[in-house]
N, C-alpha and C. Protein backbone atom coordinates (compact mmCIF):
# COMPACT_ATOMS: atom_id res chain seq x y z
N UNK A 1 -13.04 -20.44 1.63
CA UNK A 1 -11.85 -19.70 1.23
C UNK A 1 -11.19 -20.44 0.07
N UNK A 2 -10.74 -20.02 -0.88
CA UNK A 2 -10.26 -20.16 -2.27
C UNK A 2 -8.80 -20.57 -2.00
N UNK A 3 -8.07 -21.42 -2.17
CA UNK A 3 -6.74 -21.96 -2.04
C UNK A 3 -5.70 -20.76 -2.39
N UNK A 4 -6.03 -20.08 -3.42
CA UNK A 4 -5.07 -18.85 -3.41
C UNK A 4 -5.02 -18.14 -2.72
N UNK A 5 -6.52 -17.83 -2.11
CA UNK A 5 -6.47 -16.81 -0.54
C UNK A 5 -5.73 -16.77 0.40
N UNK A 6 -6.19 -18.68 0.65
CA UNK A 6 -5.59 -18.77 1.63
C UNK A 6 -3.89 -18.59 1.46
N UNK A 7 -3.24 -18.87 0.64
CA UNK A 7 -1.74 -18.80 0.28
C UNK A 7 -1.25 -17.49 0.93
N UNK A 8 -2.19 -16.45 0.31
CA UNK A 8 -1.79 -14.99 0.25
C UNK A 8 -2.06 -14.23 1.54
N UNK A 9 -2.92 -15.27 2.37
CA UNK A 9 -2.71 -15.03 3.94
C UNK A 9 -1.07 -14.79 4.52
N UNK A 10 -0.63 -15.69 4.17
CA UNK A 10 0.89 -16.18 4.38
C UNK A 10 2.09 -15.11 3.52
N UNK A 11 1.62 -14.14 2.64
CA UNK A 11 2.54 -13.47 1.60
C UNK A 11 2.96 -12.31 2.72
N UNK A 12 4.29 -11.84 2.53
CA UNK A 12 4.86 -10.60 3.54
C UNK A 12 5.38 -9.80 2.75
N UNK A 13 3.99 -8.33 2.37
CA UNK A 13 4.30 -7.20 1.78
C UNK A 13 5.58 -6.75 2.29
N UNK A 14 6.50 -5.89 1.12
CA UNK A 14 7.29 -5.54 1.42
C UNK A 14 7.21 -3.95 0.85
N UNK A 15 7.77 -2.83 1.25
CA UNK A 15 7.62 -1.33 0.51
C UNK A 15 8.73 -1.40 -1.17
N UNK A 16 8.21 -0.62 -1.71
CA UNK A 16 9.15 -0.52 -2.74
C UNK A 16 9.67 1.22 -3.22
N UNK A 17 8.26 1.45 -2.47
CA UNK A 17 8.48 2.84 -2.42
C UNK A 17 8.41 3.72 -1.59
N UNK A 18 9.49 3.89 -1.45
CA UNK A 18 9.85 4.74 0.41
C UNK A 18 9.78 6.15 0.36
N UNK A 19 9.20 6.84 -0.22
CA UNK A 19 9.34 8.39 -0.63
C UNK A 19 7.96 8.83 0.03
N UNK A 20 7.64 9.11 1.17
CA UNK A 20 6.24 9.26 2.32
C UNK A 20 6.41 9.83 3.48
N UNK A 21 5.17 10.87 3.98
CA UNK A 21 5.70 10.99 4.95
C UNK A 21 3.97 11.12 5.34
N UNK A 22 3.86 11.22 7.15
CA UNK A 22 3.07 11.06 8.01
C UNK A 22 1.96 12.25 8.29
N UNK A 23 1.57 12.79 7.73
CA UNK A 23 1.03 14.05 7.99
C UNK A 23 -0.87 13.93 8.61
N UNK A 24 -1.09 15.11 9.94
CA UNK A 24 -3.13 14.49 10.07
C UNK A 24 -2.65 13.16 10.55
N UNK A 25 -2.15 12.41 10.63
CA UNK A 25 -2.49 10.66 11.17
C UNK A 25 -2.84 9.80 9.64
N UNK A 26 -2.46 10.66 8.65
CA UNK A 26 -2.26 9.92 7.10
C UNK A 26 -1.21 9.49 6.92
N UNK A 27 -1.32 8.67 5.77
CA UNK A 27 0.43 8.53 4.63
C UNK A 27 0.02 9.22 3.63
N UNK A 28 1.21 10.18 3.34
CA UNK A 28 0.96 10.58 1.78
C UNK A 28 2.08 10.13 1.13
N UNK A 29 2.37 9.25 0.15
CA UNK A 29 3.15 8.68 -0.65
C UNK A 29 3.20 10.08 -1.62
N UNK A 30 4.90 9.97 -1.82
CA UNK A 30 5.14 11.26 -2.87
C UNK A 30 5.81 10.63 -3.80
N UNK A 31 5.48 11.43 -5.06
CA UNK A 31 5.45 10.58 -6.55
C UNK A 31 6.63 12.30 -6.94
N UNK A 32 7.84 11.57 -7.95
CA UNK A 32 8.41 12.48 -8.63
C UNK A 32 8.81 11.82 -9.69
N UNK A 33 8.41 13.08 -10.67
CA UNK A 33 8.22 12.82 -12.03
C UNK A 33 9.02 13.55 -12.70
N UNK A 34 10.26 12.40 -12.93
CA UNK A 34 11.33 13.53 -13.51
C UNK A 34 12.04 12.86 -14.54
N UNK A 35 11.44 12.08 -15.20
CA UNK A 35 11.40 11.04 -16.72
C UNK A 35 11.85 12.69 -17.78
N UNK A 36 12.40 12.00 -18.92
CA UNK A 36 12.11 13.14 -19.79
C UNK A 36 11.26 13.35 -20.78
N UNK A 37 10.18 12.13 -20.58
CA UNK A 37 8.54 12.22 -20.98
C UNK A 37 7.91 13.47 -20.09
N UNK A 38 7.81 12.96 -18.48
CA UNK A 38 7.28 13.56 -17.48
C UNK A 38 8.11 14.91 -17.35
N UNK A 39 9.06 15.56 -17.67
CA UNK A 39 9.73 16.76 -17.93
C UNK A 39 9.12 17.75 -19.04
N UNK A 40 8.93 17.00 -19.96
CA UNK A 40 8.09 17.48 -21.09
C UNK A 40 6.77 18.13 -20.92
N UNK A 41 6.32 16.79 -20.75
CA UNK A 41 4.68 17.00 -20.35
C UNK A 41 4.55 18.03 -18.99
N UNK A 42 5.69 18.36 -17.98
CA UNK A 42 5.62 19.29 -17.30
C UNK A 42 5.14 20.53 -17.64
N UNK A 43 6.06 20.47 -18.56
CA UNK A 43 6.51 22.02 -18.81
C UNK A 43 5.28 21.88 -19.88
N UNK A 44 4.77 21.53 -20.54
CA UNK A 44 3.66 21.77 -21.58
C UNK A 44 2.21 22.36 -20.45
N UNK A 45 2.13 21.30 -19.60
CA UNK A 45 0.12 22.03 -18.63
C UNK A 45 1.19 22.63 -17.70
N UNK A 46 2.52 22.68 -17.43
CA UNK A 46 2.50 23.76 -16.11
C UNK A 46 2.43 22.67 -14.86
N UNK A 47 2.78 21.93 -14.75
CA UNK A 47 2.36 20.99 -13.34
C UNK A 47 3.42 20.91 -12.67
N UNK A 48 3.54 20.60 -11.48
CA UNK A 48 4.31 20.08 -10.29
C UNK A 48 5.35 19.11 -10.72
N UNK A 49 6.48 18.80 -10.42
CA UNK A 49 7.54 17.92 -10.68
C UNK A 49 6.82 16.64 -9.75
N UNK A 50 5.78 17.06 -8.27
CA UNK A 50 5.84 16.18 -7.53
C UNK A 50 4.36 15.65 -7.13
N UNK A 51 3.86 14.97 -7.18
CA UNK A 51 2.58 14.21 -7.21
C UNK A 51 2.02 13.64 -5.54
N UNK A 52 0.78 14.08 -5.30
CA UNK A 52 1.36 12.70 -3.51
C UNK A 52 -0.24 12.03 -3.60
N UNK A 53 -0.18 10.77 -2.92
CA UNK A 53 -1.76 9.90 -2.73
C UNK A 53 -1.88 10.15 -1.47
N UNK A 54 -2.64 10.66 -1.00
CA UNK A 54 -2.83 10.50 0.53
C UNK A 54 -3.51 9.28 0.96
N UNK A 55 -2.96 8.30 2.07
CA UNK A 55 -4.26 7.38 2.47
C UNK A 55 -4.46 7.69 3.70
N UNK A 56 -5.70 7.46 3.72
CA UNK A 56 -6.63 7.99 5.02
C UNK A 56 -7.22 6.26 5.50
N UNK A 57 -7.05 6.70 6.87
CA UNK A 57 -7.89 5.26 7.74
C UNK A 57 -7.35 3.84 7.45
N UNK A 58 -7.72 3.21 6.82
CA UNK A 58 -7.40 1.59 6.80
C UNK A 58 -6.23 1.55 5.65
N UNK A 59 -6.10 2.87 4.86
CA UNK A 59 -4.82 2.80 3.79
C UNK A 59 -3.21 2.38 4.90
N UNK A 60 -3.75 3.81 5.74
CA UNK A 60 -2.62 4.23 6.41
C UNK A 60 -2.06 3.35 7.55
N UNK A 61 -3.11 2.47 7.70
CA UNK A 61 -2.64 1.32 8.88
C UNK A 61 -2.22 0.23 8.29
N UNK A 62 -2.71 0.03 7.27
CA UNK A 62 -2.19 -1.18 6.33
C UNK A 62 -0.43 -0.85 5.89
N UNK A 63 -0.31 0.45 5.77
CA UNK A 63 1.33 0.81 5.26
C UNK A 63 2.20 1.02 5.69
N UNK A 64 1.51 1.76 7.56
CA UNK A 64 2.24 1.37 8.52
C UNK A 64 2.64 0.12 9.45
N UNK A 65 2.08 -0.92 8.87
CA UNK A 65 2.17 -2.04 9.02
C UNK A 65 2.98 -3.26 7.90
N UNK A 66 2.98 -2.31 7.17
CA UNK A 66 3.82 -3.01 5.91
C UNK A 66 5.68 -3.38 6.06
N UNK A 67 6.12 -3.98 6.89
CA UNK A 67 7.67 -3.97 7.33
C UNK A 67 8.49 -4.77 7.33
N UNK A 68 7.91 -5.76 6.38
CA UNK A 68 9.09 -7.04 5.68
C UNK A 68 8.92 -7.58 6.50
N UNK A 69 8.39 -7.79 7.64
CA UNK A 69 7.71 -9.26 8.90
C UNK A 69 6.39 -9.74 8.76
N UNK A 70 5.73 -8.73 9.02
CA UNK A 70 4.44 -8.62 9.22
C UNK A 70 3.73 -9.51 8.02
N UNK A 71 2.98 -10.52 8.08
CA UNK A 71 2.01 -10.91 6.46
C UNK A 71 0.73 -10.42 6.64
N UNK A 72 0.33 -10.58 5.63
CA UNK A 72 -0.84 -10.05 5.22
C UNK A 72 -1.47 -10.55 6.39
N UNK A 73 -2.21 -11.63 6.62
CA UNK A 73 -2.98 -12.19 7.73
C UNK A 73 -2.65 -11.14 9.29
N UNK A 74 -1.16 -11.14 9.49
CA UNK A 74 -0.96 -10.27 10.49
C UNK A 74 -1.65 -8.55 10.45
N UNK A 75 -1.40 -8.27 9.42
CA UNK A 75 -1.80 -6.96 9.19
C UNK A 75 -3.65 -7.23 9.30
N UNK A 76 -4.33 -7.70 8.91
CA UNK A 76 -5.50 -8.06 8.72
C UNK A 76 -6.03 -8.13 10.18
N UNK A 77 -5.17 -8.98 11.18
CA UNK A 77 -5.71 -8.79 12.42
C UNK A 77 -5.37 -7.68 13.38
N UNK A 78 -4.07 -7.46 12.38
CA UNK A 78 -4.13 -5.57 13.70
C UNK A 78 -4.62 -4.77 13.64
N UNK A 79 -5.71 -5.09 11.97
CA UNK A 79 -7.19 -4.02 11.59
C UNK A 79 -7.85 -4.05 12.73
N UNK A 80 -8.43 -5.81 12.76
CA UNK A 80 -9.01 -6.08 13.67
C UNK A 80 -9.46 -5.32 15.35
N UNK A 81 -8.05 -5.37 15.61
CA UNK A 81 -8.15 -5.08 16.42
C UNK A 81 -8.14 -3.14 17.09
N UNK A 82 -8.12 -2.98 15.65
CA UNK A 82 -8.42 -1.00 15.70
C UNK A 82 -9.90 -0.88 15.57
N UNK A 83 -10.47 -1.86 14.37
CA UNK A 83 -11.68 -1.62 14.11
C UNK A 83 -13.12 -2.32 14.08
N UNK A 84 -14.06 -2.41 14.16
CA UNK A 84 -15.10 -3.58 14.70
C UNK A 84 -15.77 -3.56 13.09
N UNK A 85 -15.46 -5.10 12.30
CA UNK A 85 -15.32 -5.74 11.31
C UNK A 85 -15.24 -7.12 11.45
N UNK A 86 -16.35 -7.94 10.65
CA UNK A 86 -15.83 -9.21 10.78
C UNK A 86 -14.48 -9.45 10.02
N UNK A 87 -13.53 -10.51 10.25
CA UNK A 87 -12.83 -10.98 9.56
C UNK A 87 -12.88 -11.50 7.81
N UNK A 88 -13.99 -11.90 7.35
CA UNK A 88 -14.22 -12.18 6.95
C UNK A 88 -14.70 -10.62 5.59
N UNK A 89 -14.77 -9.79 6.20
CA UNK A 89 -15.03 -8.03 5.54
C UNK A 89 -13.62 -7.52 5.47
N UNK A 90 -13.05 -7.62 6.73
CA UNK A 90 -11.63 -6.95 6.28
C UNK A 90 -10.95 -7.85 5.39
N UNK A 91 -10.43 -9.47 5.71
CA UNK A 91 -10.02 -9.61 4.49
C UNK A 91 -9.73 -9.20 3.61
N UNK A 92 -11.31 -9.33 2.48
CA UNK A 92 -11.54 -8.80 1.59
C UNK A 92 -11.19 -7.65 1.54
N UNK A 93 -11.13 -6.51 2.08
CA UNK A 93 -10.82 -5.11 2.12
C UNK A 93 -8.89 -5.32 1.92
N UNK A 94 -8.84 -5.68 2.80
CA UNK A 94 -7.02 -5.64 2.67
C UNK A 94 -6.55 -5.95 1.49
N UNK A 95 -6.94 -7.61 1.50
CA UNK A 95 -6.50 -7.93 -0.11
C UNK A 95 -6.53 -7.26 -1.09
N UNK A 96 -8.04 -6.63 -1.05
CA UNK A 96 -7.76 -5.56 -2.98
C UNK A 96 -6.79 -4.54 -2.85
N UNK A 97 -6.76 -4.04 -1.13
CA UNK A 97 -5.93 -2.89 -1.63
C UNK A 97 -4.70 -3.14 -1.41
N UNK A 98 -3.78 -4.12 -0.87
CA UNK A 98 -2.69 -4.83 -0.86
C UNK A 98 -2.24 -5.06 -2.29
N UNK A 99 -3.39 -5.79 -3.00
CA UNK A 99 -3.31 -5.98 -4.54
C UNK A 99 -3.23 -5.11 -5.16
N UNK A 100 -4.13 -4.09 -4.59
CA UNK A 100 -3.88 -2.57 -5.61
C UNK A 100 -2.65 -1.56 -5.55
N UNK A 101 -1.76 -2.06 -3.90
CA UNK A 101 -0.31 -1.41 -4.00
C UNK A 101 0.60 -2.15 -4.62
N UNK A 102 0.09 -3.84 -5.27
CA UNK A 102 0.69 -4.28 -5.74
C UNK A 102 1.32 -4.03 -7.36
N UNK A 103 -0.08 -4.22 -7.50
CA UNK A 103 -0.50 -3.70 -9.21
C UNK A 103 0.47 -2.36 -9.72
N UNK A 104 0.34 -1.75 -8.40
CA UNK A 104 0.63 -0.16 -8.48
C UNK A 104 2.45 -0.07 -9.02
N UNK A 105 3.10 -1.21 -7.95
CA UNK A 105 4.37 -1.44 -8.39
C UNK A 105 4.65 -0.85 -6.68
N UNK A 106 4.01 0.06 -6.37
CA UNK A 106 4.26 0.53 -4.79
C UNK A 106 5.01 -0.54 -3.76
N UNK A 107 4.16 -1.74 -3.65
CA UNK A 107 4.99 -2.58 -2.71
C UNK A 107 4.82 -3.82 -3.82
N UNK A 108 5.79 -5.20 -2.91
CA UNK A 108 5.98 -6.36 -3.87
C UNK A 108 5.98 -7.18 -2.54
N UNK A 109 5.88 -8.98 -2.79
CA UNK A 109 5.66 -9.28 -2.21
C UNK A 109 6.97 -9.98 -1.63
N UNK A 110 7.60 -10.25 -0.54
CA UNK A 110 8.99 -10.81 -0.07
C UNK A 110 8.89 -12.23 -0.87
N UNK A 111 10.09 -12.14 -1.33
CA UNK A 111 10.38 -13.50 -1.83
C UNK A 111 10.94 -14.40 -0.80
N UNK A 112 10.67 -15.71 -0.85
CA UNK A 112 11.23 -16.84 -0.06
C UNK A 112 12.38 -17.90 -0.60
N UNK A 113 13.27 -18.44 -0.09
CA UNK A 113 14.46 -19.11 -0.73
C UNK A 113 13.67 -20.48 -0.65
C-alpha cells in the first residue's frame, strides 16, 4: 500500500451536493443548469433546465454512506460486507470513484483543525 493510500483510508467524504433523490434502490443526483451560459445554450438544442446521473449498485451505497462520519475505509468495509470482494478489489473500486465525486466537485473531503 502506497503511503497516500493509506492516508486516504482515514479521509471523511463529505456531500457538496445535496440535490438527489432515491428512486429503484438508486441515487439519482439532479444537476440544474441555470447559468446564463447554460440558459442560452438551453434555449439554442431545446434541452431540459435539469440534468440527473443515476448510480446504480456500489455508486449508490458508497453515497448513501457518505455522512460527514463515516471515512473512506469505513465505507469500504460496509461494501464488504453487502458484497463478496476482496478488500484489496474494493479498495481500489471506491477510491477512483470517491476520487471521481471528488474531481466532479460533487463531494469534498472534511477538513480537520
Amino acid at each position: 500500500m502506497k503511503k497516500n493510500e493509506k492516508n486516504f483510508l482515514d479521509v471523511i467524504p463529505v456531500k457538496l451536493h445535496l440535490n438527489y433523490k432515491k428512486q429503484n434502490g438508486n441515487i439519482h443526483l439532479i444537476f440544474i443548469h441555470d447559468s446564463l451560459l447554460q440558459k442560452f445554450l438551453r434555449w439554442m438544442t431545446k434541452k431540459s433546465s435539469t440534468s440527473s446521473l443515476e448510480l446504480e449498485g456500489l455508486g449508490s451505497v458508497v453515497w448513501e454512506n457518505i455522512d460527514g462520519k463515516n471515512t473512506v475505509y469505513d465505507i469500504i468495509n460496509i461494501l464488504l460486507e453487502k458484497e463478496k470482494d476482496s478488500y484489496e478489489s474494493m479498495q481500489k473500486r471506491v477510491f477512483m470513484f470517491v476520487r471521481l465525486l471528488k474531481n466532479k466537485k460533487i463531494i469534498d473531503f472534511k477538513k480537520f483543525d
